[in-house]
N, C-alpha and C. Protein backbone atom coordinates (compact mmCIF):
# COMPACT_ATOMS: atom_id res chain seq x y z
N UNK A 1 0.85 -1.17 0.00
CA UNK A 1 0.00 0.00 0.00
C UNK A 1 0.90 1.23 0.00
N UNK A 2 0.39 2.30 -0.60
CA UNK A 2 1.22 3.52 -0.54
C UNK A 2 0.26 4.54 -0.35
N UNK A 3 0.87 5.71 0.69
CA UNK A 3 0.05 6.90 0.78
C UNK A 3 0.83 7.62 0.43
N UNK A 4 -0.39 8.75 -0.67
CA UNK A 4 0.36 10.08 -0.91
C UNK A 4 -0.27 11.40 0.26
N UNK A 5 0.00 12.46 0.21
CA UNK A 5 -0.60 13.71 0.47
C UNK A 5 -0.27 14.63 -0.25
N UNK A 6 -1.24 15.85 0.02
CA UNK A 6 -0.96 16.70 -1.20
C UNK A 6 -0.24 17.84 -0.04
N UNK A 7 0.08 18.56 -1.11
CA UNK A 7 0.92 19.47 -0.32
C UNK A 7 0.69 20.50 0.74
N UNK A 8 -0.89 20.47 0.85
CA UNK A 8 -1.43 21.59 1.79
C UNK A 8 -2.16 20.77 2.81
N UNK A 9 -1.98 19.38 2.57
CA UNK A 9 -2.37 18.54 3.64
C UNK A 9 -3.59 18.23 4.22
N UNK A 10 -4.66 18.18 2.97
CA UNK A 10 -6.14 18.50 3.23
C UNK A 10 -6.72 16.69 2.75
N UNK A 11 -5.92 16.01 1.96
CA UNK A 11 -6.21 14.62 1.90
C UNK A 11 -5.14 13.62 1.69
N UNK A 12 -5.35 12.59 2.05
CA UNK A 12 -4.38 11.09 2.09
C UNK A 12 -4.81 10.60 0.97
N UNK A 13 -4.00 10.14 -0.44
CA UNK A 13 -4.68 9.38 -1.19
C UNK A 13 -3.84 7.97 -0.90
N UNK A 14 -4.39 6.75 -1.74
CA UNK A 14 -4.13 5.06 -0.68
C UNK A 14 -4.28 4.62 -2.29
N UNK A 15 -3.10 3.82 -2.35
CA UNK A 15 -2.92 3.39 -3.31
C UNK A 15 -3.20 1.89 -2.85
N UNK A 16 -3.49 0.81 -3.20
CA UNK A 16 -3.70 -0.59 -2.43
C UNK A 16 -3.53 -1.64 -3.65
N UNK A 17 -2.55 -2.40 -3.73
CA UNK A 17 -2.38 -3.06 -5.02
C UNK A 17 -2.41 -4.45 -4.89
N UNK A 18 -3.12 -4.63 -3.31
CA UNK A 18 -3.08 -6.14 -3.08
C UNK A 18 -4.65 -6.19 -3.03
N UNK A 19 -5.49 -5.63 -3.15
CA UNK A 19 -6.88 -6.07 -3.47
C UNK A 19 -7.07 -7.03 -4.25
N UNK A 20 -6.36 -7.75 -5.29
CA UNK A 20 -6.57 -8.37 -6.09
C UNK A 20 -6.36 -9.64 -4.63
N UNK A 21 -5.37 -9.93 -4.19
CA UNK A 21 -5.12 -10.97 -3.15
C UNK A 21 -6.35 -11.15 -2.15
N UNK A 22 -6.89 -9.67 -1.98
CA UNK A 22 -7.77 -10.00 -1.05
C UNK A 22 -9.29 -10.22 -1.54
N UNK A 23 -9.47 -10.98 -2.73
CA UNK A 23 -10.57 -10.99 -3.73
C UNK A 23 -11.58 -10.07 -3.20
N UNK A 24 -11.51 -8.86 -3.24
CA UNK A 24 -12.91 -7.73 -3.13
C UNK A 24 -13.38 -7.90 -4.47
N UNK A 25 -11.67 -7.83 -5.39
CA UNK A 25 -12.18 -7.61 -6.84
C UNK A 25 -12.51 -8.87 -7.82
N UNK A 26 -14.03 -8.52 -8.13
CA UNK A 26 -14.10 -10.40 -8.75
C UNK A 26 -13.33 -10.17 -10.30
N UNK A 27 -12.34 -11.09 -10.22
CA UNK A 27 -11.59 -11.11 -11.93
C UNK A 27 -12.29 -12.28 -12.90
N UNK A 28 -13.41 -12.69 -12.30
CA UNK A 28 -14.09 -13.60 -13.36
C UNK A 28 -15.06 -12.72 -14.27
N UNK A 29 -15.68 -11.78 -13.60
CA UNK A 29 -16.57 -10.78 -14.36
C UNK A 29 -15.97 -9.87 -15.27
N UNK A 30 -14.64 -9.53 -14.71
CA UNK A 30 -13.16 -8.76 -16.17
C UNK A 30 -13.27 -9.42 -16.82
N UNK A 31 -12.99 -11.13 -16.75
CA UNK A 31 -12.41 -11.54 -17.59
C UNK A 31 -14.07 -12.40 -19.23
N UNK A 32 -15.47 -12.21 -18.10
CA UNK A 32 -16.09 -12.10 -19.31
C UNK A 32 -16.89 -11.02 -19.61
N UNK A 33 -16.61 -10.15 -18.96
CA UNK A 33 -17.40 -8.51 -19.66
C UNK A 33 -16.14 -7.01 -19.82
N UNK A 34 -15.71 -6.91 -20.73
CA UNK A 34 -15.18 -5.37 -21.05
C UNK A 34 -15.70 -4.59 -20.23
N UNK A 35 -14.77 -4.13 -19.10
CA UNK A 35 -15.13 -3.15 -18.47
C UNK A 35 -15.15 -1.59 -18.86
N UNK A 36 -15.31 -0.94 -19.97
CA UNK A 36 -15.24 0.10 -20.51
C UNK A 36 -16.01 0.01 -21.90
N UNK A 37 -16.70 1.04 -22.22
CA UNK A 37 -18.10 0.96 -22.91
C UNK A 37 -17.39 1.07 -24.70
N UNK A 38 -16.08 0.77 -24.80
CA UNK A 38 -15.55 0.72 -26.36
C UNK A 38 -14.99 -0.08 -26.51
N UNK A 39 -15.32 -1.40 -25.18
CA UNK A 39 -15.00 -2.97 -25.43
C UNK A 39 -13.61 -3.09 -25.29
N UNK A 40 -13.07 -2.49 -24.54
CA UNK A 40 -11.57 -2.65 -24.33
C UNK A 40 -11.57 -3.64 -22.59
N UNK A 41 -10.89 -4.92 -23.30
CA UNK A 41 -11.02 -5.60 -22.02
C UNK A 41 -9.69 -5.30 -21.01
N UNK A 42 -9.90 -4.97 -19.41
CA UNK A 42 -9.01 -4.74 -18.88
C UNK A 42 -8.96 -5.51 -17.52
N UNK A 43 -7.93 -5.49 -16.75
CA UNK A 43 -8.07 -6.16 -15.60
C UNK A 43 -7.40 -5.48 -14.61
N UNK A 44 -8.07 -5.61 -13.24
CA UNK A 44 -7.92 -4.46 -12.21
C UNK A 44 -6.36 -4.77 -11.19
N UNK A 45 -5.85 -4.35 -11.33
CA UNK A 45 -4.44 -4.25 -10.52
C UNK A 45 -4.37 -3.56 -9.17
N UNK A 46 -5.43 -3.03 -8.85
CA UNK A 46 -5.22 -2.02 -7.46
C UNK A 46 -6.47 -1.20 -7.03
N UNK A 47 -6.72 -0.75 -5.92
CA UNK A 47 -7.71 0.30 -5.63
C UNK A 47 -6.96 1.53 -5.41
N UNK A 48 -7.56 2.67 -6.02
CA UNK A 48 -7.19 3.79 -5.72
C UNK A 48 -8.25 4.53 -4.44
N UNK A 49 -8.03 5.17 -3.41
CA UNK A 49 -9.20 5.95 -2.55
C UNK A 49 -8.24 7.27 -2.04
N UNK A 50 -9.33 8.34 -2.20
CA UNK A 50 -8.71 9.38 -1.50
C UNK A 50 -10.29 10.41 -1.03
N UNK A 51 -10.41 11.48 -0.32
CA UNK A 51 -11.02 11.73 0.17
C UNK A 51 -12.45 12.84 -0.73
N UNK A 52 -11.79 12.92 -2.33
CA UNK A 52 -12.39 13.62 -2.98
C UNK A 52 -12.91 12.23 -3.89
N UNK A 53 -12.18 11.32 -4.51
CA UNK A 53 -12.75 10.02 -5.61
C UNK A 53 -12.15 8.54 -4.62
N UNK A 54 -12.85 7.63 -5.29
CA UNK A 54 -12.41 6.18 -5.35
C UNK A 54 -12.48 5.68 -6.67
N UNK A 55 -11.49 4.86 -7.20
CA UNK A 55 -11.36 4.22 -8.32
C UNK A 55 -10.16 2.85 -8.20
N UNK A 56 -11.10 2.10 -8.97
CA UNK A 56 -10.22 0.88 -9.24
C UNK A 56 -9.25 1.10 -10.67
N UNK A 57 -7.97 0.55 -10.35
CA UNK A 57 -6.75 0.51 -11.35
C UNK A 57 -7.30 -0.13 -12.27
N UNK A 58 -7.16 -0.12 -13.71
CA UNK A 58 -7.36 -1.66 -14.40
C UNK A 58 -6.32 -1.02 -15.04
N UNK A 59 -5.76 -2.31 -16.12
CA UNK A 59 -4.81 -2.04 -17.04
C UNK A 59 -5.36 -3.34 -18.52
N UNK A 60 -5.33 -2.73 -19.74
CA UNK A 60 -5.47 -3.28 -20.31
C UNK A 60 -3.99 -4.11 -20.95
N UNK A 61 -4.22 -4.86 -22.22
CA UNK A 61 -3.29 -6.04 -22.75
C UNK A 61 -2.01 -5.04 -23.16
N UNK A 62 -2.19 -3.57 -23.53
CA UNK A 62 -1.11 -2.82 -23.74
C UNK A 62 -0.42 -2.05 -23.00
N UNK A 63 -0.63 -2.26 -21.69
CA UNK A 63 0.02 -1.20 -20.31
C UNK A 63 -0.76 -0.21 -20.41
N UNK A 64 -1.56 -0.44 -20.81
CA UNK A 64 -2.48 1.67 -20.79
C UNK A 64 -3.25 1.13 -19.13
N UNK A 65 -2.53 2.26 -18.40
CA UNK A 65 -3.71 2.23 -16.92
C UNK A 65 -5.11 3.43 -16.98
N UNK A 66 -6.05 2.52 -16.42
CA UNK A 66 -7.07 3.66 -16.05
C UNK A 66 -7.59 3.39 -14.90
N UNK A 67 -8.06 4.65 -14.18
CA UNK A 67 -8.48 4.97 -13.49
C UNK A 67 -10.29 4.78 -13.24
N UNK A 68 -11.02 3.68 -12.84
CA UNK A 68 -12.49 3.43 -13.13
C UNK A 68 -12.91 4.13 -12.10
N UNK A 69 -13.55 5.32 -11.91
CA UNK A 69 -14.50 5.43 -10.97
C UNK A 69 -15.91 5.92 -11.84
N UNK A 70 -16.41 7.50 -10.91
CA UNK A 70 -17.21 7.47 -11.53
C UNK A 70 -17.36 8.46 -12.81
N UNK A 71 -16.15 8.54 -13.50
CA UNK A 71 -16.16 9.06 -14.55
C UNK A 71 -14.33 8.36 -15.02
N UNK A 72 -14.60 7.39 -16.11
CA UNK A 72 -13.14 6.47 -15.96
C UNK A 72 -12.22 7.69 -16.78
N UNK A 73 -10.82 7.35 -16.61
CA UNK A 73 -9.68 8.37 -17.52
C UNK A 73 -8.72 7.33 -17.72
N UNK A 74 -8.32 7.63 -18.83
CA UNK A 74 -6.68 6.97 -19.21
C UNK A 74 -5.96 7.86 -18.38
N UNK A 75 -5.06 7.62 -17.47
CA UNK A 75 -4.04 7.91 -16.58
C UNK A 75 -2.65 8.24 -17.47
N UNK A 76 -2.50 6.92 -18.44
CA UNK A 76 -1.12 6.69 -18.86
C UNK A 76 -1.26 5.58 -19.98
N UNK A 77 -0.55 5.84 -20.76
CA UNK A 77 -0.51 4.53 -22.09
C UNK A 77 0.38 4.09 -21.70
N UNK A 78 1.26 4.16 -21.00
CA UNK A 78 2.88 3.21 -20.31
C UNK A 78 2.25 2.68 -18.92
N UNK A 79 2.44 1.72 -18.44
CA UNK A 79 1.75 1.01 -17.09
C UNK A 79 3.12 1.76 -16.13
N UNK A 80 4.54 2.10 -15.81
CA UNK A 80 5.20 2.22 -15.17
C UNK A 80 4.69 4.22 -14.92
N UNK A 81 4.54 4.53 -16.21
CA UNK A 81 4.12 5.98 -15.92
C UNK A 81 3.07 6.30 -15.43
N UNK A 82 2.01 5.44 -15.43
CA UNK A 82 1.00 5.32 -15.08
C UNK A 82 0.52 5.29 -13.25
N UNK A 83 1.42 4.27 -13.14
CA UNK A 83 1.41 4.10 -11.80
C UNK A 83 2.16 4.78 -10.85
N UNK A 84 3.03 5.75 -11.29
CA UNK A 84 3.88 6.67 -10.84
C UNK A 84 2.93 8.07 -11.18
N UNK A 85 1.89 8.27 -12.06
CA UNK A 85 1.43 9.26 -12.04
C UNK A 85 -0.30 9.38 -10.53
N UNK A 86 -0.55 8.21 -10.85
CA UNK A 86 -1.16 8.18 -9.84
C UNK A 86 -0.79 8.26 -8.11
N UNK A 87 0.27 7.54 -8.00
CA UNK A 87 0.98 7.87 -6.80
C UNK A 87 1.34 9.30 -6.48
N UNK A 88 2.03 9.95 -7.68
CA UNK A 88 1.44 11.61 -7.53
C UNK A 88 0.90 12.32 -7.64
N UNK A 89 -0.35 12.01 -7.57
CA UNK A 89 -1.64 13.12 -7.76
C UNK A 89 -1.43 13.47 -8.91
N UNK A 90 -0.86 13.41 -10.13
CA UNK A 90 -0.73 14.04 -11.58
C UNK A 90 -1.63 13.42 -12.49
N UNK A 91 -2.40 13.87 -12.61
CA UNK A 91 -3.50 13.68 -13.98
C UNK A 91 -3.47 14.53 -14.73
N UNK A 92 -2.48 14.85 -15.08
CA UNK A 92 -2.04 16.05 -16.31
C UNK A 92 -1.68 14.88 -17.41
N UNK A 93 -2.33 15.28 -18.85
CA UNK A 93 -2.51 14.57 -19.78
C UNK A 93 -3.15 13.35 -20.16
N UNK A 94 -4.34 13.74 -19.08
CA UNK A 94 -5.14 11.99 -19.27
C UNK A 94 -6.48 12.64 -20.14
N UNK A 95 -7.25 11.23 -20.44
CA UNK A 95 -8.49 11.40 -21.09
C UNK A 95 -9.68 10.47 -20.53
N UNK A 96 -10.60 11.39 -20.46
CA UNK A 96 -11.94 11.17 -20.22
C UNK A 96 -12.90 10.42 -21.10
N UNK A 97 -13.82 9.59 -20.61
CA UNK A 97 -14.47 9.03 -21.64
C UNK A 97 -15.82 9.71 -21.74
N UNK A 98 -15.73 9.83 -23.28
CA UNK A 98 -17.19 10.32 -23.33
C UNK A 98 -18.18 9.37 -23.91
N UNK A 99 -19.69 9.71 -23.20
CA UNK A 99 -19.77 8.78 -23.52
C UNK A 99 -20.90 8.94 -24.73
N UNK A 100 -21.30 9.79 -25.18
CA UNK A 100 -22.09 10.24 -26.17
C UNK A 100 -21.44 10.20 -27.32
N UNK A 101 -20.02 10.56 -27.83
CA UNK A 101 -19.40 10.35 -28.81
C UNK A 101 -18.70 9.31 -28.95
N UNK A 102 -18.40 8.35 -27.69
CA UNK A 102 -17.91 6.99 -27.39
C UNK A 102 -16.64 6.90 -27.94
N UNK A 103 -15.66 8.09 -27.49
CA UNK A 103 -14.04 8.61 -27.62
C UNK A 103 -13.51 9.03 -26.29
N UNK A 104 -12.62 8.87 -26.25
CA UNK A 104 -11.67 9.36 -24.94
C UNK A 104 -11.25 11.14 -25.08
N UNK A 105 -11.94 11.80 -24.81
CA UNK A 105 -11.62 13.19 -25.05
C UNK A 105 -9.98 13.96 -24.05
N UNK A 106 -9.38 14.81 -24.11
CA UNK A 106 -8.49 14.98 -23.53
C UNK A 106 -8.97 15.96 -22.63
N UNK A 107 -8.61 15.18 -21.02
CA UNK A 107 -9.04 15.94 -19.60
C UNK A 107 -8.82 17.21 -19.24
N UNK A 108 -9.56 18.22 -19.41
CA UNK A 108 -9.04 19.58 -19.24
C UNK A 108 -8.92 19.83 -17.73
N UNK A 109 -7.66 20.04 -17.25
CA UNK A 109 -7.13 20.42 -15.68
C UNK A 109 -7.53 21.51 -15.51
C-alpha cells in the first residue's frame, strides 16, 4: 500500500495493489465482460481511494492504466508511468471518456 498527500495537507490518497489478493475484486466478471463501454477488455491491478474520488486501477493487454470510478480516464498509455502518475496526484494529460461520442476526449485540468 502507498500513501500520498498533497501538499497543503487536506487529503491522504491510498494506493492498495493487493486487493486483487484479497478478492474484493471479482476477476471472473473482467475476464467475461469489457469493463469500458468501447470494449476494451481490462483487468484491475489495485484500488485507488482518496477523500475527494475512489477508483479501481485496471490495465489493459497494452500497459495503458485507467483509473475506473465514476467518470473512468486513461491515466497513462505506459503502465510504469501510469502508476507513478497516480501515486502523484498528476492527472495532467489523461483522457476522459465520453460517452455520447464513445471517444476518450483529452481531460481539461
Amino acid at each position: 500500500m502507498v500513501q500520498t498527500t498533497d501538499s497543503d495537507k487536506t487529503f491522504t490518497g491510498t494506493l492498495n495493489l493487493k486487493e486483487i489478493s484479497k478478492k474484493r475484486l471479482k476477476i471472473k466478471s473482467y475476464l467475461e465482460k469489457p469493463s469500458l463501454k468501447n470494449n476494451v477488455l481490462t483487468f484491475p491491478i489495485g484500488f485507488y481511494h482518496n477523500s475527494d474520488d475512489n477508483g479501481t486501477i485496471e490495465c489493459d493487454q497494452n500497459g495503458t492504466i485507467y483509473l475506473m470510478g465514476e467518470f473512468p480516464i486513461i491515466v497513462s498509455k505506459d503502465f510504469k508511468n501510469g502508476i507513478e502518475k497516480i501515486i502523484m496526484e498528476d492527472y495532467s494529460d489523461t483522457f476522459e471518456w465520453n460517452p455520447i461520442d464513445k471517444i476518450w476526449d483529452k481531460k481539461e485540468n
